[in-house]
C-alpha atoms as a PDB file:
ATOM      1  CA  UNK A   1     202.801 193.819 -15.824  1.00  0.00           C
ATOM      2  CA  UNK A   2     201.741 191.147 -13.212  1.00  0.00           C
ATOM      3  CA  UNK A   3     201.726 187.477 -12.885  1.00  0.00           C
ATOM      4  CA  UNK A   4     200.022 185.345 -11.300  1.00  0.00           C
ATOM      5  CA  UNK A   5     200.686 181.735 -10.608  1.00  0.00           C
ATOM      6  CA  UNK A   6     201.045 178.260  -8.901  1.00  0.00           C
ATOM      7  CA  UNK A   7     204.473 176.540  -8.569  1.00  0.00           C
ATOM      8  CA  UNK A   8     206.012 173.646  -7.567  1.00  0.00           C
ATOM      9  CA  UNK A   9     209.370 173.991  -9.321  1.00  0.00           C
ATOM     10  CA  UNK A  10     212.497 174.668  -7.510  1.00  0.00           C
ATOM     11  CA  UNK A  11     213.861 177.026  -9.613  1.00  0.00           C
ATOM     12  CA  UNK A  12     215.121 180.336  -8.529  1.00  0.00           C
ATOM     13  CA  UNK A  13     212.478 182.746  -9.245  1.00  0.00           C
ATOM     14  CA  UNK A  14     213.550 186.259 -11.047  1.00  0.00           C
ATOM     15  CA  UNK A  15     212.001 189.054  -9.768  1.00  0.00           C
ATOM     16  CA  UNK A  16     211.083 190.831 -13.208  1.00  0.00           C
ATOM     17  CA  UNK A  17     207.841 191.594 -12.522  1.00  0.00           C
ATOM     18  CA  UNK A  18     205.461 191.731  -9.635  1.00  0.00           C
ATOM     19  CA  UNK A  19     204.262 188.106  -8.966  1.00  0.00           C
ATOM     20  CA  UNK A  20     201.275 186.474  -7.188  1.00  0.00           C
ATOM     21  CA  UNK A  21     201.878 183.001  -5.940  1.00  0.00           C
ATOM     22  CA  UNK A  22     199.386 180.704  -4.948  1.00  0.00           C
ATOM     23  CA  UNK A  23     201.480 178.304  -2.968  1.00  0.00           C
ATOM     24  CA  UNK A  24     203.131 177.334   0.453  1.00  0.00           C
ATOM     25  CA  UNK A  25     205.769 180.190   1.410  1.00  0.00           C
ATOM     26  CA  UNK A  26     207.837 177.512   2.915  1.00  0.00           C
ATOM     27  CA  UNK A  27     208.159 176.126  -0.966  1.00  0.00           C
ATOM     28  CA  UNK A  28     208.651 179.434  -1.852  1.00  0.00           C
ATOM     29  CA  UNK A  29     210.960 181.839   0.185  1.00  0.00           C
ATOM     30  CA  UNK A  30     214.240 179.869  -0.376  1.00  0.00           C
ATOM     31  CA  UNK A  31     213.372 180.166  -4.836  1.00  0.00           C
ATOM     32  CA  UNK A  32     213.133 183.762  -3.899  1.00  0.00           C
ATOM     33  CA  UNK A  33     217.025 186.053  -4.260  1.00  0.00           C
ATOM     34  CA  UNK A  34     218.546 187.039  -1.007  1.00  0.00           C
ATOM     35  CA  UNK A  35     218.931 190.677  -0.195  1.00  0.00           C
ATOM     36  CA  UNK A  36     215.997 191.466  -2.538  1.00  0.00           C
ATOM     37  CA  UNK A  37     213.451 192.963  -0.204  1.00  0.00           C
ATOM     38  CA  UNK A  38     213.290 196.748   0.861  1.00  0.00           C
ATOM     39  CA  UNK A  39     210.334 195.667   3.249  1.00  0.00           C
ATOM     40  CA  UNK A  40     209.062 192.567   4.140  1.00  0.00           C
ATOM     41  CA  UNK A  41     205.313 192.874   5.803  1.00  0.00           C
ATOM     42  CA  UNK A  42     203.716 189.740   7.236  1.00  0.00           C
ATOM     43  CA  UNK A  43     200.191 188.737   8.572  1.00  0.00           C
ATOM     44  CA  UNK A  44     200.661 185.575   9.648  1.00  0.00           C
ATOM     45  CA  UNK A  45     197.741 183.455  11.141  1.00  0.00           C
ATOM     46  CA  UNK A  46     197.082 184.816  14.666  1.00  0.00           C
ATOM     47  CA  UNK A  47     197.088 181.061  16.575  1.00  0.00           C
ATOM     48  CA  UNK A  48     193.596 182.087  18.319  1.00  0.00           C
ATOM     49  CA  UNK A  49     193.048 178.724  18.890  1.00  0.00           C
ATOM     50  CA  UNK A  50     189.240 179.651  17.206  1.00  0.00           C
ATOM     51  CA  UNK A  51     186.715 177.701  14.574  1.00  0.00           C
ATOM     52  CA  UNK A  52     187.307 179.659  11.278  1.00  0.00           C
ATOM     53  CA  UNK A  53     184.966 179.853   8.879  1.00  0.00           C
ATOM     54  CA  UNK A  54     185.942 181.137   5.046  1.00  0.00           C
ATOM     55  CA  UNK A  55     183.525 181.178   2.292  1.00  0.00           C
ATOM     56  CA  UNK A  56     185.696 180.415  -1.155  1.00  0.00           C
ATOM     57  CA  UNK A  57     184.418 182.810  -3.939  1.00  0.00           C
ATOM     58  CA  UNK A  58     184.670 183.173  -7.585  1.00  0.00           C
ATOM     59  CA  UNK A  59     185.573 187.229  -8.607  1.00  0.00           C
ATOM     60  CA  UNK A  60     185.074 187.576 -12.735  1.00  0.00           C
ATOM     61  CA  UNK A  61     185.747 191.259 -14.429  1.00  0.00           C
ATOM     62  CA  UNK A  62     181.752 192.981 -15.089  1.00  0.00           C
ATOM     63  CA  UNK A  63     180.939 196.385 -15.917  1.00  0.00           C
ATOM     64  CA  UNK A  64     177.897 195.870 -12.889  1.00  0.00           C
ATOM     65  CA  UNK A  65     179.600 194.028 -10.731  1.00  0.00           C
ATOM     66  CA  UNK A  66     179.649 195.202  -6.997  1.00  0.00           C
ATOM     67  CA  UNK A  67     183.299 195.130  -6.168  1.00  0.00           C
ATOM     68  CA  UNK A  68     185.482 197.850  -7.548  1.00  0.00           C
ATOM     69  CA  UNK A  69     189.112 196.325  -7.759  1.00  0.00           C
ATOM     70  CA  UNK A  70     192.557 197.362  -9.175  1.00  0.00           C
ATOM     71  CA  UNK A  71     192.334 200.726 -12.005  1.00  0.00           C
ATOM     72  CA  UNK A  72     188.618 201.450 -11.316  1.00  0.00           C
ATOM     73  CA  UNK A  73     187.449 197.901 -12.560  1.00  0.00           C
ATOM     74  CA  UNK A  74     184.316 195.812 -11.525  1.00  0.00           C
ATOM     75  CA  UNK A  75     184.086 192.790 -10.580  1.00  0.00           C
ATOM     76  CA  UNK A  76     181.668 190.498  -9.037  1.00  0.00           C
ATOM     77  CA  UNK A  77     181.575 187.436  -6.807  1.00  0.00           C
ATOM     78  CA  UNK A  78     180.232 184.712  -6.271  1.00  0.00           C
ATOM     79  CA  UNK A  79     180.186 181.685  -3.920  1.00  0.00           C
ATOM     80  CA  UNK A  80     182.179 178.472  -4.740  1.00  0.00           C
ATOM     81  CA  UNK A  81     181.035 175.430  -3.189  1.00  0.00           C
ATOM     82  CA  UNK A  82     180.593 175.261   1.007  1.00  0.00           C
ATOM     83  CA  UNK A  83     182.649 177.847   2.716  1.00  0.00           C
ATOM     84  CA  UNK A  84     185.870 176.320   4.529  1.00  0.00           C
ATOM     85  CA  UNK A  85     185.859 175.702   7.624  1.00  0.00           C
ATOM     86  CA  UNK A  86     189.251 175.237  10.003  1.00  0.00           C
ATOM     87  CA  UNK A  87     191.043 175.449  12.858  1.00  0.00           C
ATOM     88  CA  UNK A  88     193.213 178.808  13.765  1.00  0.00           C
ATOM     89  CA  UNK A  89     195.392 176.458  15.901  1.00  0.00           C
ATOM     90  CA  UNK A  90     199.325 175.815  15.851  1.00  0.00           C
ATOM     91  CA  UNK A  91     200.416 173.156  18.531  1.00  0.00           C
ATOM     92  CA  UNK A  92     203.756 174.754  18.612  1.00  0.00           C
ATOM     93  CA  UNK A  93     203.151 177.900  16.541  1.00  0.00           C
ATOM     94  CA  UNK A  94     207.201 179.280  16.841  1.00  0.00           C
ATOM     95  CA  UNK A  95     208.224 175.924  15.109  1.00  0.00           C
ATOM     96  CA  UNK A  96     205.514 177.224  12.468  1.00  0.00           C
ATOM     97  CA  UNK A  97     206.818 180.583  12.338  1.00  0.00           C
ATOM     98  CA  UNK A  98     210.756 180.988  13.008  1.00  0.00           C
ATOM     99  CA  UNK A  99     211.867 179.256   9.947  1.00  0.00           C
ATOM    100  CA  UNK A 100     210.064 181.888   7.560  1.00  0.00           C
ATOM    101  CA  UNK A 101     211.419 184.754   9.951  1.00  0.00           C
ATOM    102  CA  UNK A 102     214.561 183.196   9.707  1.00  0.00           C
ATOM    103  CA  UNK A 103     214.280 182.934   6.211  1.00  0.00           C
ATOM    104  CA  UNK A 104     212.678 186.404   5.647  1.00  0.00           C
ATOM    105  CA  UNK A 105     216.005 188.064   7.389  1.00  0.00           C
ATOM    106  CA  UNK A 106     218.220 186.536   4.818  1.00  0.00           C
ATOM    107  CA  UNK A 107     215.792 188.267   1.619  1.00  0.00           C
ATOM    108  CA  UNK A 108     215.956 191.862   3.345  1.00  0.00           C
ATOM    109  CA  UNK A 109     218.377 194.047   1.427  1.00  0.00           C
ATOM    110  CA  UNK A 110     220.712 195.963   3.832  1.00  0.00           C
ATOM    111  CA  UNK A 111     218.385 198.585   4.205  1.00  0.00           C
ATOM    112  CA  UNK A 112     215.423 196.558   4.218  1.00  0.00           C
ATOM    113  CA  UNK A 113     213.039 196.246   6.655  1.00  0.00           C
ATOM    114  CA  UNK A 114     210.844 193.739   8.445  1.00  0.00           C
ATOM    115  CA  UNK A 115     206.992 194.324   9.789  1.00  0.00           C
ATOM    116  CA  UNK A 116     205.160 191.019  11.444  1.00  0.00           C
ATOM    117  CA  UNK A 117     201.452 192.162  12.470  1.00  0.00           C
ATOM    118  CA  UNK A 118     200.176 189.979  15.100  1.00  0.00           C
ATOM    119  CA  UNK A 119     197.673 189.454  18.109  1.00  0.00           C
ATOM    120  CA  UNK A 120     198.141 190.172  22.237  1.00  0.00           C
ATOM    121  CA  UNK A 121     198.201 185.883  21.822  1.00  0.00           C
ATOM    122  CA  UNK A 122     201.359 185.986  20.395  1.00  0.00           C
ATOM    123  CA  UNK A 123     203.620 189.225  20.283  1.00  0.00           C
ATOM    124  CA  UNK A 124     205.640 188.255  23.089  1.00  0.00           C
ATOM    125  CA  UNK A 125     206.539 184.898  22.157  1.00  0.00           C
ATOM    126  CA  UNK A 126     207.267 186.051  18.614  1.00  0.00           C
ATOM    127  CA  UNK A 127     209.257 188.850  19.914  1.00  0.00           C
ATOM    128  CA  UNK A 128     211.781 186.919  21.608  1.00  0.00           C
ATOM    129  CA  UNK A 129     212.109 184.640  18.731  1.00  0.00           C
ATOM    130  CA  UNK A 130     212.991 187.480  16.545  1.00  0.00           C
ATOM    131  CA  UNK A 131     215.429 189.068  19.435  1.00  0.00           C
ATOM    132  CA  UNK A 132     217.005 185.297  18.511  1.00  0.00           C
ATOM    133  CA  UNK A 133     217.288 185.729  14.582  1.00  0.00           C
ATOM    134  CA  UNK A 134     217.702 189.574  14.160  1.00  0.00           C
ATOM    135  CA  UNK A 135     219.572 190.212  17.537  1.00  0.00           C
ATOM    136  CA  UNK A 136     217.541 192.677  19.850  1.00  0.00           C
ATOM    137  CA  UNK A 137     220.116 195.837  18.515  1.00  0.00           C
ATOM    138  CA  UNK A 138     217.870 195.479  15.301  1.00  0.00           C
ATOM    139  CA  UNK A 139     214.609 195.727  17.166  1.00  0.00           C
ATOM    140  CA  UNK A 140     212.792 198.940  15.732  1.00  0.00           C
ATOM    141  CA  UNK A 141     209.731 199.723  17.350  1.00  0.00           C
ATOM    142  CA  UNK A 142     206.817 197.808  18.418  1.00  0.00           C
ATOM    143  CA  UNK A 143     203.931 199.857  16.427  1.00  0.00           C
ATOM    144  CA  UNK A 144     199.871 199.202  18.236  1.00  0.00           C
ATOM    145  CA  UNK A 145     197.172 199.690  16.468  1.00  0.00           C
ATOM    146  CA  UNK A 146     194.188 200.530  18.027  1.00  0.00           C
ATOM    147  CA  UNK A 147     190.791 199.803  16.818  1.00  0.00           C
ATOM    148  CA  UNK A 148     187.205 200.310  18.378  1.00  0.00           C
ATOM    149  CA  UNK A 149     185.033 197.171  16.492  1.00  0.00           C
ATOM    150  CA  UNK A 150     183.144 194.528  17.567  1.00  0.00           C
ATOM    151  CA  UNK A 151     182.589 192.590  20.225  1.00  0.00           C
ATOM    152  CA  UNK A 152     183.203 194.189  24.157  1.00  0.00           C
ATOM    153  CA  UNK A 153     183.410 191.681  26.689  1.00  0.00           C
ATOM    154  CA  UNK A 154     182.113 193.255  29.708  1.00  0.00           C
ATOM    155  CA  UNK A 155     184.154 191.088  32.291  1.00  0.00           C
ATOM    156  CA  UNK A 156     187.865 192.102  31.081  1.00  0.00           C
ATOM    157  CA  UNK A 157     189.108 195.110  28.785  1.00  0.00           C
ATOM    158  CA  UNK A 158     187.600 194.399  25.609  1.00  0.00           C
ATOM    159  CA  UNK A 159     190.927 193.961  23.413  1.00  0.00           C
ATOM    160  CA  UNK A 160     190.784 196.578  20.321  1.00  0.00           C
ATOM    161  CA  UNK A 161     194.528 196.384  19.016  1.00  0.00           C
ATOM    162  CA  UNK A 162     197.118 194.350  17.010  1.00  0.00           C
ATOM    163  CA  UNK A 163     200.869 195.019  17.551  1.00  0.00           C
ATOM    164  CA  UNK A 164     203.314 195.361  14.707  1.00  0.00           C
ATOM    165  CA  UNK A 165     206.808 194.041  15.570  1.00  0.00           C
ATOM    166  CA  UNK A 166     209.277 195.957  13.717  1.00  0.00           C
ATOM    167  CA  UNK A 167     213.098 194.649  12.502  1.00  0.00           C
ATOM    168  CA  UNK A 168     215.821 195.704  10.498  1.00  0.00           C
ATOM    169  CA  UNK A 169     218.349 194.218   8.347  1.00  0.00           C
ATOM    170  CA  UNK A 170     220.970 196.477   9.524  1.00  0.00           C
ATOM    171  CA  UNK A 171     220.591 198.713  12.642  1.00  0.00           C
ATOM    172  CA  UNK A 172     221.076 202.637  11.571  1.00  0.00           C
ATOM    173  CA  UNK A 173     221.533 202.139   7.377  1.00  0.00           C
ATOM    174  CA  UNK A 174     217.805 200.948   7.173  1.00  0.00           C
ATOM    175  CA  UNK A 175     215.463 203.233   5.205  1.00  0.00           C
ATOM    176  CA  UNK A 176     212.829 205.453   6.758  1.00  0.00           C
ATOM    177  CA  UNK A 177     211.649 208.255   4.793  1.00  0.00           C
ATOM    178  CA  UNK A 178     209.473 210.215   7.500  1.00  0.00           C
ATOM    179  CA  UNK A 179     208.556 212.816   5.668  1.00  0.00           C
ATOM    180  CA  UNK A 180     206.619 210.349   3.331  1.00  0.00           C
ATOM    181  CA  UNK A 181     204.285 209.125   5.307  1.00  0.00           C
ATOM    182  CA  UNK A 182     200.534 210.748   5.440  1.00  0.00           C
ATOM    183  CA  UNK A 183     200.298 213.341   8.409  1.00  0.00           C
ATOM    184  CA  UNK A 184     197.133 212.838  10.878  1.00  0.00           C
ATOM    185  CA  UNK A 185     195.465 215.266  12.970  1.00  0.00           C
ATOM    186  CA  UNK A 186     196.798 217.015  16.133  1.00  0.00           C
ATOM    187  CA  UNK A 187     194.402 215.665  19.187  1.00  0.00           C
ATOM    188  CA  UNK A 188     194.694 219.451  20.745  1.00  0.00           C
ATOM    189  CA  UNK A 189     195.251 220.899  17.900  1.00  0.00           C
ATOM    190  CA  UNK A 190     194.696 224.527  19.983  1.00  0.00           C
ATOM    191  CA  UNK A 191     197.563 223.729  21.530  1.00  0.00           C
ATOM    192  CA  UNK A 192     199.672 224.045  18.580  1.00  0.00           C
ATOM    193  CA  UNK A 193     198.786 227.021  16.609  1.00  0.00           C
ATOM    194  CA  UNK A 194     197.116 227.176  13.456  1.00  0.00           C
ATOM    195  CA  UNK A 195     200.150 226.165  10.984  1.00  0.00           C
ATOM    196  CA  UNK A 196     200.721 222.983  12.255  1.00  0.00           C
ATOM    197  CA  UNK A 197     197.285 222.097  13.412  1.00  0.00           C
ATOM    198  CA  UNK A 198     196.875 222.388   9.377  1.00  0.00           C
ATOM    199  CA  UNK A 199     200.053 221.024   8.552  1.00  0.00           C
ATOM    200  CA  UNK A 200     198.990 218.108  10.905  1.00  0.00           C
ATOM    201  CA  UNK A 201     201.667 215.774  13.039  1.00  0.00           C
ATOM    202  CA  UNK A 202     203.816 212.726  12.044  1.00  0.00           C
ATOM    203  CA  UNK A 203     202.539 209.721  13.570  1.00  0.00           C
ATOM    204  CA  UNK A 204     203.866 208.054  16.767  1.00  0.00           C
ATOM    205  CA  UNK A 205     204.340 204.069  17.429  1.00  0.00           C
ATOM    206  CA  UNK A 206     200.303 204.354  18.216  1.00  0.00           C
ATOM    207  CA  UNK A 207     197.949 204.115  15.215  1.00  0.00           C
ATOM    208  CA  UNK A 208     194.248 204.821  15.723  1.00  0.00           C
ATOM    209  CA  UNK A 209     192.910 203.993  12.574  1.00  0.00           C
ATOM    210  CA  UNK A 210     189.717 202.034  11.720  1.00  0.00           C
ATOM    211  CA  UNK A 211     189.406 198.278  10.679  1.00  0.00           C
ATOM    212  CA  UNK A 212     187.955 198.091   6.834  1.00  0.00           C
ATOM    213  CA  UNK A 213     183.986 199.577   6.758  1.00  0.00           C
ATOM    214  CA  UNK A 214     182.000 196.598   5.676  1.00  0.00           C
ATOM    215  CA  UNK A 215     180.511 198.973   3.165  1.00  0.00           C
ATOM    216  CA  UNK A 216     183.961 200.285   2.407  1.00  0.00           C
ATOM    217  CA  UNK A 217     185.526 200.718  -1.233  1.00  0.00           C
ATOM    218  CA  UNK A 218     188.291 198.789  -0.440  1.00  0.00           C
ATOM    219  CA  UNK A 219     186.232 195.646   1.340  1.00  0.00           C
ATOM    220  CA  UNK A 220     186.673 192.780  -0.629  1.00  0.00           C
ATOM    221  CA  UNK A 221     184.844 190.571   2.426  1.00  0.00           C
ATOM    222  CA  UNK A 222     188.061 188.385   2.729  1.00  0.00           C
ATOM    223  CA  UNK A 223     187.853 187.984   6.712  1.00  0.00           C
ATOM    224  CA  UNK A 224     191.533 189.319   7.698  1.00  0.00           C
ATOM    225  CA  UNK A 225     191.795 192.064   5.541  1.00  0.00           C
ATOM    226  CA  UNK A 226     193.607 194.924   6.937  1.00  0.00           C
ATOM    227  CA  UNK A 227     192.599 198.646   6.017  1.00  0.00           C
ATOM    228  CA  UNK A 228     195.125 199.981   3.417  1.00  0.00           C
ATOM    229  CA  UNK A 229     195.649 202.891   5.766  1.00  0.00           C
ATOM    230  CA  UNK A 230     197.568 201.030   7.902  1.00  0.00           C
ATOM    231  CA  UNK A 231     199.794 199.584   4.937  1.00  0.00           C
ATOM    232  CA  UNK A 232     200.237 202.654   3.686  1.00  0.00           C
ATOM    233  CA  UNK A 233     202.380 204.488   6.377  1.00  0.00           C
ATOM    234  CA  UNK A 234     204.606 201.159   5.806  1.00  0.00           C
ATOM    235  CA  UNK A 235     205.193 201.248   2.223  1.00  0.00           C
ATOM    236  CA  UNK A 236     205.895 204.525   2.676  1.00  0.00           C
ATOM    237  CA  UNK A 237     208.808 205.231   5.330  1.00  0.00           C
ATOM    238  CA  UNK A 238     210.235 202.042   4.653  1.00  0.00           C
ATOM    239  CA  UNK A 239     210.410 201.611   0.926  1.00  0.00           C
ATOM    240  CA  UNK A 240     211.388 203.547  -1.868  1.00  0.00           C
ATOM    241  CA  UNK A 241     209.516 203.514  -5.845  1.00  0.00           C
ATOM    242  CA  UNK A 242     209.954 201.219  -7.791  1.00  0.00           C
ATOM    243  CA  UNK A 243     211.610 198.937  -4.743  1.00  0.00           C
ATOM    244  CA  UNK A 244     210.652 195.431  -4.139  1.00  0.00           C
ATOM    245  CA  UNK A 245     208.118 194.398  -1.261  1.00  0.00           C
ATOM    246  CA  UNK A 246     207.215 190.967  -0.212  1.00  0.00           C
ATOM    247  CA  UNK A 247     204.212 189.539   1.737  1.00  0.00           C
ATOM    248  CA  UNK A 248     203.971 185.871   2.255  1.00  0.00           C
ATOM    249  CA  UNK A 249     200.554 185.318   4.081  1.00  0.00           C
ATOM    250  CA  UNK A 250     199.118 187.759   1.293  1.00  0.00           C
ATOM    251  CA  UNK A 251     195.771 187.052   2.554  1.00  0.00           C
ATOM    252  CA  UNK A 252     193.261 189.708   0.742  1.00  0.00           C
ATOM    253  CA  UNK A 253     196.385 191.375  -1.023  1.00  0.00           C
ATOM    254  CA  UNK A 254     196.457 194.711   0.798  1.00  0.00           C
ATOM    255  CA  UNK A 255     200.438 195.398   0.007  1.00  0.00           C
ATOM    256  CA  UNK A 256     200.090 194.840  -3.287  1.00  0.00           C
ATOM    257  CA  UNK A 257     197.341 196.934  -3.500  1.00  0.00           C
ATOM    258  CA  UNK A 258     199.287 199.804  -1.834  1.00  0.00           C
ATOM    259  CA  UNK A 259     202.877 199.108  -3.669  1.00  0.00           C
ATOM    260  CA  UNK A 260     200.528 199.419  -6.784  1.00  0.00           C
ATOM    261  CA  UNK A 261     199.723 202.663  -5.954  1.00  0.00           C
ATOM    262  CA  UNK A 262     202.630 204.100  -4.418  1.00  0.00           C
ATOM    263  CA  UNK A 263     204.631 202.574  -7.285  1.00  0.00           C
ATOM    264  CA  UNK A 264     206.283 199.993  -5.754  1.00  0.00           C
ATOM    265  CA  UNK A 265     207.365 196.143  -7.197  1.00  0.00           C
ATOM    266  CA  UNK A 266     205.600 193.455  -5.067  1.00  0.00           C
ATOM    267  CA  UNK A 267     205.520 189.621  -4.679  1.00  0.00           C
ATOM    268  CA  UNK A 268     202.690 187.990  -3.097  1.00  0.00           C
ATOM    269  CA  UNK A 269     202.770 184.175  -1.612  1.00  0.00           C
ATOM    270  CA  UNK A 270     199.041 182.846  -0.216  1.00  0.00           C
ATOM    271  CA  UNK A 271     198.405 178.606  -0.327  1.00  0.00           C
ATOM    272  CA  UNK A 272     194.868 179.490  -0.077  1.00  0.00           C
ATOM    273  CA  UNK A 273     193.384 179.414  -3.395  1.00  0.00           C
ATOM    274  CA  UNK A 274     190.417 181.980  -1.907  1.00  0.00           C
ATOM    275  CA  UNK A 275     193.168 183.948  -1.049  1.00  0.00           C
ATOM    276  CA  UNK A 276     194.233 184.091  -4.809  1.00  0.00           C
ATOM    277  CA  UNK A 277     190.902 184.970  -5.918  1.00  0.00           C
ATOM    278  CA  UNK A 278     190.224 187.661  -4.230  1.00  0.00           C
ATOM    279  CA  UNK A 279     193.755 189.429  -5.038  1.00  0.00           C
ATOM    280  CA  UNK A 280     193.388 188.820  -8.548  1.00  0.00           C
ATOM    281  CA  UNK A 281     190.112 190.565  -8.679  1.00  0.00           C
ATOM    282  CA  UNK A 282     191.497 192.979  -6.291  1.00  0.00           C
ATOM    283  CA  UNK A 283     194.257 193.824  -8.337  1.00  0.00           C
ATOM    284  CA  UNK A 284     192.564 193.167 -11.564  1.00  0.00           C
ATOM    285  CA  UNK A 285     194.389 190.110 -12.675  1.00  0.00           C
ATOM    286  CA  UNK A 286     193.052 188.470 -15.392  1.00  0.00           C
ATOM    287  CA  UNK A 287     192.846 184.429 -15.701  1.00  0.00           C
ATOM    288  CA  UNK A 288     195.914 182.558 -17.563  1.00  0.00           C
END
């Protein structure tokens, strides 16, 4: 079963069922029971310092619609209103972010993991800070994935990846299930022989995987959605079923959408009721 919902309360919130919250995660996170979390995976606004433009849309359950959410359901879409327009722009975008990291270390179980996906802007700065709160002997890996989309500047390196930071609750007892996570292709694979060449290799700290096809099954046209690929590999090393994963800048919903198929418990935390839309229809919530 999954709820959905806006709150204001300051109650502590039972995790009894996977939850979608529209709402600000600084409200939220401290309702939320520590030492909770398996994996924690965040998206955070990338501070680009760019005009954003989102159109707001209206997703209602029909047989013809042209979105294909949660179970096989349709769904279609619609615009609300005129699209929102704002700023990507933090003037001190650490103050922003270091009390929900700092908050987000305190909800990992002892196994439990943390992932923060973020832009060349950033990654360094938000490194350090998480050196601070974690201490650098929980540092994990720095994960890049590489991309070959849009636009190529043709007086610098065009820039084609995002970096995932990677922390743990407790260096050497934190869960990684290797052997869980989808194989990819050998780049020689002659080189190899043919058993593992079909067997295929784990993959390394570098991820070449696509962004989401715009006429992709899983596109639901939110503009940060990440590919469920990505999310995939992990939900999968760092998570067990039927454990408990948190996202609080939920965006399009993409971990939920993966926890819901790799059988894992979710809670999802977006103030942007756009946001909320799309995940319901995504992960076919109904309205109530």
């Amino acid at each position: 079963m999954t709820a959905s919902a806006a709150s204001s309360s300051s109650d502590p919130i039972v995790l009894d069922t996977n939850l979608v919250l529209e709402a600000d995660c600084a409200l939220v996170l401290p309702r939320l029971p520590e030492g909770a979390f398996e994996l924690i995976y965040i998206d955070p606004p990338f501070n680009t310092g760019a005009r954003r433009r989102h159109q707001r849309l209206e997703v209602v359950r029909d047989d013809a619609g042209e979105r294909t959410g949660f179970g096989g359901h349709r769904y279609r879409s619609s615009a609300l209103g005129e699209a929102l327009d704002y700023d990507d722009r933090f003037e001190d975008y650490l103050a922003f972010l270091s009390p929900k990291l700092e908050r987000a270390r305190e909800l990992l179980a002892p196994e439990g993991t943390l992932y923060v996906h973020l832009d060349y802007r950033e990654a360094h700065y938000v490194k350090v800070a998480l050196d601070r709160i974690f201490g650098r002997e929980c540092f994990l890996n720095e994960i890049i994935w590489a991309y070959d989309y849009g636009a190529k500047p043709t007086r610098r390196w065009p820039a084609k990846h995002d970096t995932i930071l990677v922390y743990v609750r407790t260096p050497g007892a934190h869960l990684f299930d290797a052997e869980a996570v989808e194989r990819e292709p050998y780049m020689a694979p002659g080189l190899v022989g043919p058993e593992k060449a079909a067997r295929g290799k784990r993959p390394t700290d570098t991820w070449w995987h696509t962004i989401v096809p715009t006429n992709g099954r899983e596109r639901t046209g939110y503009p940060t959605q990440k590919p469920e690929g990505v999310l995939r590999r992990i939900v999968s090393a760092s998570s067990r079923p039927g454990g408990w994963c948190l996202d609080f800048f939920a965006g399009s919903g993409t971990l939920g959408a993966v926890c819901a198929q790799l059988g894992r418990h979710y809670v999802l935390i977006d103030s942007s009721p756009q946001a909320i839309a799309v995940i319901r229809a995504r992960l076919g919530i109904e309205e109530g």
